[in-house]
Protein backbone atom coordinates (compact mmCIF):
# COMPACT_ATOMS: atom_id res chain seq x y z
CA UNK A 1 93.97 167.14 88.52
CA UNK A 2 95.35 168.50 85.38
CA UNK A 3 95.32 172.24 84.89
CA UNK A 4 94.99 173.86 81.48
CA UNK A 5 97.71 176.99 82.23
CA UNK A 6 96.34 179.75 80.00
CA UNK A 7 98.74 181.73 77.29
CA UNK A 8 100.54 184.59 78.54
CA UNK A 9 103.33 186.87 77.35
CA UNK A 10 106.31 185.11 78.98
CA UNK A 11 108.90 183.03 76.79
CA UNK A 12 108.26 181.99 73.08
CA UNK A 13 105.31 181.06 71.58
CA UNK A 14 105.08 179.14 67.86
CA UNK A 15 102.20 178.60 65.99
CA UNK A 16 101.18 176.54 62.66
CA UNK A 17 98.18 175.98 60.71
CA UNK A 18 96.90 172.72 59.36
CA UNK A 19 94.00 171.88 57.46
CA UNK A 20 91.79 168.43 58.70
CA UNK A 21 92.38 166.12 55.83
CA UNK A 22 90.44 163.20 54.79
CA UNK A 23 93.07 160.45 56.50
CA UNK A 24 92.94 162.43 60.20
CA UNK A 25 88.68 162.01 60.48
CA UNK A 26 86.08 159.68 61.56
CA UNK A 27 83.43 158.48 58.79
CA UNK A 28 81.45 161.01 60.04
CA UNK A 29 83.86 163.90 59.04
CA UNK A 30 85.05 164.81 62.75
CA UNK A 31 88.75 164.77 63.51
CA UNK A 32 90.34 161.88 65.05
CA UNK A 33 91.71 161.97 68.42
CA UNK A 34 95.17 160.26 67.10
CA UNK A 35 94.80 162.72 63.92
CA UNK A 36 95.19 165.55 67.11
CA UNK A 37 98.22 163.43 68.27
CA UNK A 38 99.78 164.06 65.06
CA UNK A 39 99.08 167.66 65.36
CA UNK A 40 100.37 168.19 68.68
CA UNK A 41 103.83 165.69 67.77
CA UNK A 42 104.39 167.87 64.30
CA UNK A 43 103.77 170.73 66.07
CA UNK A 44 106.01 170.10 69.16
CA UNK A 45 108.64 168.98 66.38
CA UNK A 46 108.50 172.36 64.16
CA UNK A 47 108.92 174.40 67.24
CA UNK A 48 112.29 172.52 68.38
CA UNK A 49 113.06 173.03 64.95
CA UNK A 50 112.48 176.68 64.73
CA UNK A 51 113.76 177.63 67.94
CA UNK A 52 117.33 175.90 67.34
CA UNK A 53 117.66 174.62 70.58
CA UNK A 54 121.56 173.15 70.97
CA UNK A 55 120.45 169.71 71.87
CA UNK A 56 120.89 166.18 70.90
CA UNK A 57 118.47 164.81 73.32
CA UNK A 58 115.59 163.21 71.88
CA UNK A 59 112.33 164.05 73.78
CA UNK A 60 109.41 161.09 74.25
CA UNK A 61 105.90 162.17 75.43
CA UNK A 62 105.18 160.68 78.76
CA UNK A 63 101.30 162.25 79.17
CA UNK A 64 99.14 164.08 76.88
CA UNK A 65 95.29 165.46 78.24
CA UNK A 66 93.04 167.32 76.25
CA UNK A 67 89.58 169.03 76.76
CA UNK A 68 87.09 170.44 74.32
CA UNK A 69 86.59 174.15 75.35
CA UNK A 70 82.58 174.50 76.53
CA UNK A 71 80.39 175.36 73.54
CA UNK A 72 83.11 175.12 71.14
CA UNK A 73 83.11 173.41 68.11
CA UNK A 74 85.06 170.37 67.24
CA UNK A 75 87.05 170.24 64.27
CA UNK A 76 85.65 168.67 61.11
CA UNK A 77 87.16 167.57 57.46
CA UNK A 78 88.81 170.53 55.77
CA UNK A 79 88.56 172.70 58.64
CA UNK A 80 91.73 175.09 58.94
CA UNK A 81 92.91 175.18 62.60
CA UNK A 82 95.95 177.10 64.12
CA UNK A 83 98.30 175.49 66.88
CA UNK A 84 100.06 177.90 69.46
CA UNK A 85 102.41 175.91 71.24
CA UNK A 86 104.53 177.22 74.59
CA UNK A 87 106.13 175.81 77.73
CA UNK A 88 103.69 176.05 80.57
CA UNK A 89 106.00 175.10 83.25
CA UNK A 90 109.05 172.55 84.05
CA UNK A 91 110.24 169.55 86.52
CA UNK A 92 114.02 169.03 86.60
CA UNK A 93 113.54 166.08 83.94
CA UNK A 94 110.99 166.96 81.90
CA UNK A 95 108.72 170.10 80.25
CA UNK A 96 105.39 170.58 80.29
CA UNK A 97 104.17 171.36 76.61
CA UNK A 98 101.14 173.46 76.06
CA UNK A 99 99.36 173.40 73.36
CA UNK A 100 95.68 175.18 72.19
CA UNK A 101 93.65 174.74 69.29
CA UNK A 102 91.93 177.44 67.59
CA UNK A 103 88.94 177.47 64.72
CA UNK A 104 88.18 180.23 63.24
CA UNK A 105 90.08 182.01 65.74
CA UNK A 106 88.03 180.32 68.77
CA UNK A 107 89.92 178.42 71.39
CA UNK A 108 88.17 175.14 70.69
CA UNK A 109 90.71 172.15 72.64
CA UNK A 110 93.04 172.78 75.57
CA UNK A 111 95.94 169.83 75.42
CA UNK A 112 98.78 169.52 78.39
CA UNK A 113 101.32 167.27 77.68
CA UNK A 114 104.88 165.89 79.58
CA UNK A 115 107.99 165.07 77.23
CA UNK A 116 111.00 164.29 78.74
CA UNK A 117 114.67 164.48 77.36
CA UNK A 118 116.47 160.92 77.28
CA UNK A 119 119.86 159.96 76.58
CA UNK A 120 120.78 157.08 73.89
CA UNK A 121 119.75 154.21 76.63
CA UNK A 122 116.55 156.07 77.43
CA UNK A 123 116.94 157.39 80.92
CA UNK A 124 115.90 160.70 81.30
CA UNK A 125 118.03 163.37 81.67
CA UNK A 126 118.10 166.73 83.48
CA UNK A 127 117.17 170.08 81.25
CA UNK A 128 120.43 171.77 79.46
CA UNK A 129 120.17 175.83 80.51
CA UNK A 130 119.92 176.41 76.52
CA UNK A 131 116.21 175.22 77.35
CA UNK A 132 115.59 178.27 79.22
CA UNK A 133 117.05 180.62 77.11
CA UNK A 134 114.92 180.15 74.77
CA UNK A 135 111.59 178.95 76.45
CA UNK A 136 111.95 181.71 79.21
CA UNK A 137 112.60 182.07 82.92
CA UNK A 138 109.13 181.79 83.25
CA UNK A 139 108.82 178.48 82.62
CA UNK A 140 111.21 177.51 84.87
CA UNK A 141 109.15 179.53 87.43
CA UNK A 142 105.97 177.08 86.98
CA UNK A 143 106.76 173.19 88.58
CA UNK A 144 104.66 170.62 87.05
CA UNK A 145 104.96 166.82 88.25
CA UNK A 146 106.05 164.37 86.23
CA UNK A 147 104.58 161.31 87.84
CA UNK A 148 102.31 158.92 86.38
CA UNK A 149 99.20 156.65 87.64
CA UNK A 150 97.10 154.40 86.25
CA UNK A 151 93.39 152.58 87.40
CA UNK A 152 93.67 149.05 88.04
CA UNK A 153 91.64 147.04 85.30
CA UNK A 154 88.50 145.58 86.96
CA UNK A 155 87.50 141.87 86.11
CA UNK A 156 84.90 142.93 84.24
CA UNK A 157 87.18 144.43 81.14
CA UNK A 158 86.93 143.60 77.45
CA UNK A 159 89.95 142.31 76.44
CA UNK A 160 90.95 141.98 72.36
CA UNK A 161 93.84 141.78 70.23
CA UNK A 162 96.04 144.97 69.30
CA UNK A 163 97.95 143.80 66.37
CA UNK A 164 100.45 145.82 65.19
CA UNK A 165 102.54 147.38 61.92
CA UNK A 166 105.38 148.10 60.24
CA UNK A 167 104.21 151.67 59.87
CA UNK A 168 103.59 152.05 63.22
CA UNK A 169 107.36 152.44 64.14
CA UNK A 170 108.76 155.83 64.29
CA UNK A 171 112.60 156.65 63.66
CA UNK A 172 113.49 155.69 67.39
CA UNK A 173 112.38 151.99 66.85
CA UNK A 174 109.40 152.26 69.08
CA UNK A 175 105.76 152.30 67.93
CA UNK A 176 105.02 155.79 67.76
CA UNK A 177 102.75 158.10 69.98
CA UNK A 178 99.92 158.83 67.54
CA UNK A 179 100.13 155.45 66.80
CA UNK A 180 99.04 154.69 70.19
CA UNK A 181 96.04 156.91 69.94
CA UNK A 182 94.15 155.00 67.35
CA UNK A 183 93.44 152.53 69.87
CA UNK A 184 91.48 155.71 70.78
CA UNK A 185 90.15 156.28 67.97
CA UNK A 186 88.66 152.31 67.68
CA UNK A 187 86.88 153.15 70.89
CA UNK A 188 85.47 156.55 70.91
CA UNK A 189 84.22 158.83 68.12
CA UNK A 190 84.87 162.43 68.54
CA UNK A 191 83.94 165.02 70.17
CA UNK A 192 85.24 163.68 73.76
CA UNK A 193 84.91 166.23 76.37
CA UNK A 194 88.37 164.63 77.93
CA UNK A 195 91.15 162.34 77.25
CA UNK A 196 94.62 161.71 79.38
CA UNK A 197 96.89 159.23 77.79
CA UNK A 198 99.79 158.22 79.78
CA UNK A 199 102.91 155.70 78.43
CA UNK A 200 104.03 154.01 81.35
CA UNK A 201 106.64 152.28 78.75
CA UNK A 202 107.77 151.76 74.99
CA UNK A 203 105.48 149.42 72.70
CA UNK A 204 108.09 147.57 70.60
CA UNK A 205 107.58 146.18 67.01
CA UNK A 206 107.47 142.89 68.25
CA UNK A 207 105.64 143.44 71.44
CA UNK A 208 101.71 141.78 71.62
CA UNK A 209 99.78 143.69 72.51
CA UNK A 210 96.55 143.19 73.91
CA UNK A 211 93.76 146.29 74.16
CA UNK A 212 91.73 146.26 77.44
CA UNK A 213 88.30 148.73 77.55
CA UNK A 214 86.45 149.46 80.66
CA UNK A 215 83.90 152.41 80.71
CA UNK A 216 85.88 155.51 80.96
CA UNK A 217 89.10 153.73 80.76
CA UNK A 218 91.74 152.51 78.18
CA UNK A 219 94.94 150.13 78.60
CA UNK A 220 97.53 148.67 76.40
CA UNK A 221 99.55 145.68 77.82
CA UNK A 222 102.02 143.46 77.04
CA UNK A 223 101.69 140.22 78.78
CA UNK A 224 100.86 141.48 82.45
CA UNK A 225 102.47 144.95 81.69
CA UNK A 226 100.32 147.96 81.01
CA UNK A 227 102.27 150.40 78.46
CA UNK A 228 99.58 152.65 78.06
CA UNK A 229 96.46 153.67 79.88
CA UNK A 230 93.97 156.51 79.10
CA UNK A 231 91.11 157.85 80.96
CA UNK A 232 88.24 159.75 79.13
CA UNK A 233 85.12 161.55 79.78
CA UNK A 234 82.07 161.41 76.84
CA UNK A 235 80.37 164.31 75.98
């Protein structure tokens, strides 16, 4: 069960407004769910920016849940929402990243996500004290797991081709995170009232890919390997 850890005074907090543009929504005006992964990635990004932490460790996302807020209104074209971003807790390879969305100053979507600091072969690496200076003892305080599961895919799945682009790779070679989400966005149409992605492992440029639907759940695979799988609930 994921938990939603609510904002409190401890340890920094950055926030950043962005306005839903045309390119981020459905036909029918709502915002994408991989226009929110772009959000949350930008966001992350500008904070570790801001906050000058002394690191040359790249960070890749490992899970990312979200859940629209009860009652609350999902973002549409031209809306402008704020992002507050803030550590909600820590493992001893990886930090949890909270983020909430706000509309007109309403908390609106709750996301939860896992990034994890890798070296230049990829293996994760332990967090540098310099995190903690900055993001706060209580962060450190908070332990959040950093495994990952994923259903088995019944025999009754939909299986279909997942071609992909040259724009889909980001500067670390691999096809990129909110790239990944518009297999989402092929399958549902906002609002969702729940989403967890997980990336079990890198989709290459050259990788096939193959997307696999079942009600309620998403893969990505490569051959016999699932990459990616996402489970959602509909409002």
């Amino acid at each position: 069960m994921i938990e939603f850890v609510h904002l409190n005074d401890e340890g920094r907090h950055f926030r950043e407004e962005y306005r839903v543009r045309m390119d981020d929504t459905h036909a029918n005006g709502l915002l994408r769910l991989d226009g929110i992964a772009r959000y949350l990635q930008d966001v992350a990004t500008d904070d570790s920016h801001d906050s000058v932490v002394a690191s040359a460790d790249p960070w890749v996302v490992r899970r990312t849940a979200l859940r629209l807020v009860k009652g609350a209104t999902w973002p549409h074209y031209l809306d402008l929402i704020t992002l507050t971003t803030w550590c909600g807790g820590t493992g001893p390879a990886w930090a949890e990243r909270r983020t909430n969305i706000e509309l007109e100053g309403r908390l609106v979507i709750e996301t939860s996500a896992i990034w994890v600091p890798v070296d230049a072969a990829g293996r994760p690496v332990r967090l540098r004290e310099n995190f903690f200076e900055v993001y706060g003892e209580g962060a450190r305080e908070r332990k959040v797991s950093g495994r990952l599961t994923k259903a088995p895919i019944p025999s009754s799945a939909q299986y279909r081709p997942w071609p992909l682009r040259t724009a889909d790779l980001d500067v670390m070679g691999h096809v990129n995170n909110a790239a990944l989400w518009q297999a989402l966005s092929e399958v549902l149409a906002s609002p969702v009232h729940f989403v967890n992605v997980q990336h079990h492992a890198s989709v290459e440029g050259d990788d096939v890919v193959t997307l696999v639907t079942s009600p309620g759940h998403l893969w990505l695979t490569v051959g016999d390997d699932v990459r990616v799988s996402a489970q959602y609930e509909l409002l």
